[in-house]
C-alpha atoms as a PDB file:
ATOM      1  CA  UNK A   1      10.710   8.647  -5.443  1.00  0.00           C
ATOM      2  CA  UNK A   2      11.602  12.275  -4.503  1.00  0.00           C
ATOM      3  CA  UNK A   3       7.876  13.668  -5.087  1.00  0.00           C
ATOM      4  CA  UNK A   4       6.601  11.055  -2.905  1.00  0.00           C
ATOM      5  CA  UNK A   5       7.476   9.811  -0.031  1.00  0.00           C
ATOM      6  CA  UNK A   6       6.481   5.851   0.121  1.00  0.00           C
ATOM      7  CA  UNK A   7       7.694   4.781   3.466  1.00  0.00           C
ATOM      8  CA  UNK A   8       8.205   1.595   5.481  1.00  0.00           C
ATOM      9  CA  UNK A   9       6.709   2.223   9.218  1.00  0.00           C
ATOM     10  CA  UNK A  10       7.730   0.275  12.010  1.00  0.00           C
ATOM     11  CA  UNK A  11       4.492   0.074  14.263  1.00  0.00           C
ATOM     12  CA  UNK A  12       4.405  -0.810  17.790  1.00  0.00           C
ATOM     13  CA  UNK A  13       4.793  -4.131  18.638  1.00  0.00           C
ATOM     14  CA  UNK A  14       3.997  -5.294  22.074  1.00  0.00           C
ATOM     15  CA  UNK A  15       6.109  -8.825  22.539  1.00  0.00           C
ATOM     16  CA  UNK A  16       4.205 -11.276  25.189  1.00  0.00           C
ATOM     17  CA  UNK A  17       4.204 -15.103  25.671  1.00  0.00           C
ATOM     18  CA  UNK A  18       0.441 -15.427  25.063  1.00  0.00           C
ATOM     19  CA  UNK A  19       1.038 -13.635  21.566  1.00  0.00           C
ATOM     20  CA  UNK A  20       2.162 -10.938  20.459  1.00  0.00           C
ATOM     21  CA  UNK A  21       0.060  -7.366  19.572  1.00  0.00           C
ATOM     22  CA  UNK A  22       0.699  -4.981  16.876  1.00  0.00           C
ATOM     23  CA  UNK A  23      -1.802  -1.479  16.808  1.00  0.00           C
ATOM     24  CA  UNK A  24      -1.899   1.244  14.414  1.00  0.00           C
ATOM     25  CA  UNK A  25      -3.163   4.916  15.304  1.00  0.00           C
ATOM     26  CA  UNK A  26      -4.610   7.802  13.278  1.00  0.00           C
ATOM     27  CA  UNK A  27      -2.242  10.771  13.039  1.00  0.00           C
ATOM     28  CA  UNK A  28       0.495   8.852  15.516  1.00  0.00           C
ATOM     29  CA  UNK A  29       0.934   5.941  12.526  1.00  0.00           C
ATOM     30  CA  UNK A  30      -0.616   7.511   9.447  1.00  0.00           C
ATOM     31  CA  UNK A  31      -0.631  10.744   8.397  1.00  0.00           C
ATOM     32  CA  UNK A  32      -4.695  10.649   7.555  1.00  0.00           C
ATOM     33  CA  UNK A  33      -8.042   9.690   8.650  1.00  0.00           C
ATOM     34  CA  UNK A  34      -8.962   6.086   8.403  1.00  0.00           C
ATOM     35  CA  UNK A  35     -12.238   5.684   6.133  1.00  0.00           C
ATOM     36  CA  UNK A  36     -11.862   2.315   4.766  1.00  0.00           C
ATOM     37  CA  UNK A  37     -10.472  -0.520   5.741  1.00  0.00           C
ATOM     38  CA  UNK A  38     -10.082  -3.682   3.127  1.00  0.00           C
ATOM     39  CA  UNK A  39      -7.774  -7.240   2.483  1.00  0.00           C
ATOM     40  CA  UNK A  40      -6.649  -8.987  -0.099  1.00  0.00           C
ATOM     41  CA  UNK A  41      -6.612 -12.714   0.596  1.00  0.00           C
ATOM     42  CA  UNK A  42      -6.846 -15.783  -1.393  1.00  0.00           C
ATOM     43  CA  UNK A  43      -4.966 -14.856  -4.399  1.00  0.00           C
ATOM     44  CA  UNK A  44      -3.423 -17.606  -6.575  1.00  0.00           C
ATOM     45  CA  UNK A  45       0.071 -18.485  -7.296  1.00  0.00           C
ATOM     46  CA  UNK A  46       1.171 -15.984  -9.995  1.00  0.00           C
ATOM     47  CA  UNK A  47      -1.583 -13.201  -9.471  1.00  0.00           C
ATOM     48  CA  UNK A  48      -0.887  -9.862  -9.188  1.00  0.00           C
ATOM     49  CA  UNK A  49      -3.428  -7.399  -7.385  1.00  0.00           C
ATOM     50  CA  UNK A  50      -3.559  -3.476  -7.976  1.00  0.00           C
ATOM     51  CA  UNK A  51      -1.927  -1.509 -10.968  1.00  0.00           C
ATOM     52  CA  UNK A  52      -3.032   1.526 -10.647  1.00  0.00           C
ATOM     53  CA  UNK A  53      -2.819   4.881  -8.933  1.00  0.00           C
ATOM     54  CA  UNK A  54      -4.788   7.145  -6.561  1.00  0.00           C
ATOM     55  CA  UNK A  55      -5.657  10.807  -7.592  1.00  0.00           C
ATOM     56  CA  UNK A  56      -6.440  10.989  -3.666  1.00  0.00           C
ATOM     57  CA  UNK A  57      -6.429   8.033  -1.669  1.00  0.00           C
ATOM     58  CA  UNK A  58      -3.512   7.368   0.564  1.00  0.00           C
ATOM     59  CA  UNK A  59      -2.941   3.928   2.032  1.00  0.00           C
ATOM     60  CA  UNK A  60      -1.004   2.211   4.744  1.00  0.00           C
ATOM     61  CA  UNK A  61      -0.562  -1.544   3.439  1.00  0.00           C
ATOM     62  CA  UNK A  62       0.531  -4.282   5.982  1.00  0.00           C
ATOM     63  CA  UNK A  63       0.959  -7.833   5.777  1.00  0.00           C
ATOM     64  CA  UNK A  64      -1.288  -9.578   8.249  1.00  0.00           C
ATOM     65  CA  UNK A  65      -0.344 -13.080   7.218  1.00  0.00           C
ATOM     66  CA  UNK A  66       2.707 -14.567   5.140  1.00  0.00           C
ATOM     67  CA  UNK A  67       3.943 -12.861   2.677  1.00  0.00           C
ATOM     68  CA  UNK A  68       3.879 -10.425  -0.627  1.00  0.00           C
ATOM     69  CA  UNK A  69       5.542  -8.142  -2.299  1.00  0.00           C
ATOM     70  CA  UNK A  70       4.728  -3.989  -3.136  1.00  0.00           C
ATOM     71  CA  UNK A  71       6.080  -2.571  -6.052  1.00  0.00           C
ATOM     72  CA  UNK A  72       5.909   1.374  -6.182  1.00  0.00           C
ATOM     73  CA  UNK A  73       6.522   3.463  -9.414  1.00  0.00           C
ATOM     74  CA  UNK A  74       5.992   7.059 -10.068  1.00  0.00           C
ATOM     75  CA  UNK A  75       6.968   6.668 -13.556  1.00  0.00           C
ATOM     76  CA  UNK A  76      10.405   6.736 -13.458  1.00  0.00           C
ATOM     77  CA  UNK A  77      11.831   4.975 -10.536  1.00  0.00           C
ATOM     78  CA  UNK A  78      10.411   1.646  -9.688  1.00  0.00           C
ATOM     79  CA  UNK A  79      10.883   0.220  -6.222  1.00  0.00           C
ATOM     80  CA  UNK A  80      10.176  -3.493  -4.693  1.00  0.00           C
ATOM     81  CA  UNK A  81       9.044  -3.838  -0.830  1.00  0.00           C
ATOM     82  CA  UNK A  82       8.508  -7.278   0.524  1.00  0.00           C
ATOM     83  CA  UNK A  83       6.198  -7.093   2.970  1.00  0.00           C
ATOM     84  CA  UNK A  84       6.167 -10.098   5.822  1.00  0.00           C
ATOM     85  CA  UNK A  85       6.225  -8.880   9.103  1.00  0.00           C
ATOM     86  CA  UNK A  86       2.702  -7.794  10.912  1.00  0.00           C
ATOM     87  CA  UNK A  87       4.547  -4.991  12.389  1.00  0.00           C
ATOM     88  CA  UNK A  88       5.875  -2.955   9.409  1.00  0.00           C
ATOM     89  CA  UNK A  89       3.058  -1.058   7.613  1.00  0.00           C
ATOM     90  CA  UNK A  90       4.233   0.324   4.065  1.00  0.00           C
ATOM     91  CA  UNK A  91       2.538   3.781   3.710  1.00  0.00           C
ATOM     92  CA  UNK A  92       1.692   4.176   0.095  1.00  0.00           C
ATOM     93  CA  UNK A  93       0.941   8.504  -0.946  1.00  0.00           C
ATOM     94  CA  UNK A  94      -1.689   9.899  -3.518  1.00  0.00           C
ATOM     95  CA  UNK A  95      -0.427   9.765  -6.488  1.00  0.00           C
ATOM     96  CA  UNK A  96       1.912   6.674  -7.332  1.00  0.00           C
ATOM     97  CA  UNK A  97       1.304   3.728  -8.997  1.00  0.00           C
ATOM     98  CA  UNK A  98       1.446   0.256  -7.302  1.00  0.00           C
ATOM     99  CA  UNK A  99       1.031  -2.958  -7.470  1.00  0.00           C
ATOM    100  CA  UNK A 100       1.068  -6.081  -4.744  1.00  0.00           C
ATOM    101  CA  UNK A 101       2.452  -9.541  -6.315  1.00  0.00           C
ATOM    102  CA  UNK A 102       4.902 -12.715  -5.084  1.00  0.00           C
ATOM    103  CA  UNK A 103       1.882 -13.891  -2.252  1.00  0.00           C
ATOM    104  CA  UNK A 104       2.747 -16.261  -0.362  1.00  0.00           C
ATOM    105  CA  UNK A 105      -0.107 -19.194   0.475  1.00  0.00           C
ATOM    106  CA  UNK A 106      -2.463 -17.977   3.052  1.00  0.00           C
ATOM    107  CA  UNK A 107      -1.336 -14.589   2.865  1.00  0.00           C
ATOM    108  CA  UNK A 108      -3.312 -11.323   3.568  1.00  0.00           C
ATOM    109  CA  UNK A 109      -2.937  -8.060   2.769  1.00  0.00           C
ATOM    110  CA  UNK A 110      -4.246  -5.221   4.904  1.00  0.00           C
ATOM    111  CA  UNK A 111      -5.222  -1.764   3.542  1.00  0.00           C
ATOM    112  CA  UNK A 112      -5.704   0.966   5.143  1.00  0.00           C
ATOM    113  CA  UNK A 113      -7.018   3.588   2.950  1.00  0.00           C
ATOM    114  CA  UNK A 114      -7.940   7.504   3.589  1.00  0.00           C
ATOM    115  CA  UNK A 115     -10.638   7.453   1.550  1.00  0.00           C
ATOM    116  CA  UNK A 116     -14.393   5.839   0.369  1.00  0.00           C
ATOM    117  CA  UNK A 117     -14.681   3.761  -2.185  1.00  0.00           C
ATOM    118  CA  UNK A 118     -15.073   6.089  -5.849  1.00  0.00           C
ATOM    119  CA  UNK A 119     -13.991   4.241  -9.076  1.00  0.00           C
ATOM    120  CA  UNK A 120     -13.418   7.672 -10.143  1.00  0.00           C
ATOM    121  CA  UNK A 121     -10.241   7.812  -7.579  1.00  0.00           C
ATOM    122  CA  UNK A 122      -8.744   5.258  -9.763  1.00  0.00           C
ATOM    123  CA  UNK A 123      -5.970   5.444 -12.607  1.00  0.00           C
ATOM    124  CA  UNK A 124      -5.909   1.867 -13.945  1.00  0.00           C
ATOM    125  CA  UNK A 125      -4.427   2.767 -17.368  1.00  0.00           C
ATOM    126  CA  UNK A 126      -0.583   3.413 -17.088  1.00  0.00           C
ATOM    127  CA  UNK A 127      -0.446   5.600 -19.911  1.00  0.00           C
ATOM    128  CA  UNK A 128      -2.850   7.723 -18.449  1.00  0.00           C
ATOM    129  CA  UNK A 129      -1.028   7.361 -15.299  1.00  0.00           C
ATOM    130  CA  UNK A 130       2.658   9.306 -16.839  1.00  0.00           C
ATOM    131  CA  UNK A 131       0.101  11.526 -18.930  1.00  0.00           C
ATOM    132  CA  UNK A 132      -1.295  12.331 -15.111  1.00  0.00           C
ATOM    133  CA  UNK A 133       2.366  12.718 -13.339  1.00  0.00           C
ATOM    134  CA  UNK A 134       3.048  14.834 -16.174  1.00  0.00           C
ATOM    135  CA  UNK A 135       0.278  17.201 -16.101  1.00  0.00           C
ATOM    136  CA  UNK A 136       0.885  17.706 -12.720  1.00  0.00           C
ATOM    137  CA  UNK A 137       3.901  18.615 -12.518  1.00  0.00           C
ATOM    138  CA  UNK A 138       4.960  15.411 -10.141  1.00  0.00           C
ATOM    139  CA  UNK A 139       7.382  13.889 -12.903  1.00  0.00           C
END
């Protein structure tokens, strides 16, 4: 993953009796703009959610509630993050294919993306995706 940076950040956690609190910041957190915020939840046992890539959008993913797995590739290193801790965020680049799988029951998956919605964003074919990373230059 030399081309792209995918990286596990440790965010803030405040520790108190009455509960603990966890916060994430623009530009102190995540290196861009917050413009849409979204969460998986709900999937069944043996569902996988994503593959695909971003041309643009960057995202912050974070597991709000028990448990799941990210796997990153950028077509030709794959890596596995498991996610399950409300204080690590796992900041995902432009540009790299991913996909979220192995939730655990009740879990939720927070995304914090840099950009709106625009199917056109999207690289859900993973030829296309290599054809992509090849054209520019990031393979």
């Amino acid at each position: 993953m030399k081309n792209n940076p995918v990286e596990l950040v440790d965010l803030p956690k405040i520790d108190d009796p009455r509960g603990n609190l966890t916060f994430i910041e623009e530009e102190r957190h995540l290196p861009f703009s917050i413009r849409r915020v979204y969460w998986i939840y709900d999937v069944p046992g043996g569902q996988t959610r994503g593959g695909h890539a971003f041309r643009e959008q960057q995202e912050m993913i974070v597991a709000l509630s028990g448990s799941f797995d990210v796997v990153i590739d950028d077509g030709g290193e794959s890596r596995r993050f498991h996610l399950n801790r409300s204080y690590f965020g796992l900041y995902v680049p432009n540009g790299v294919w991913r996909f979220l799988d192995n939730f655990s029951t009740n879990s939720v998956a927070l995304v914090l993306s840099s950009t709106f919605y625009d199917e056109r964003d999207y690289i859900r074919d993973y030829g296309e995706y290599l054809r992509y990373r090849k054209s520019t230059g990031t393979h």
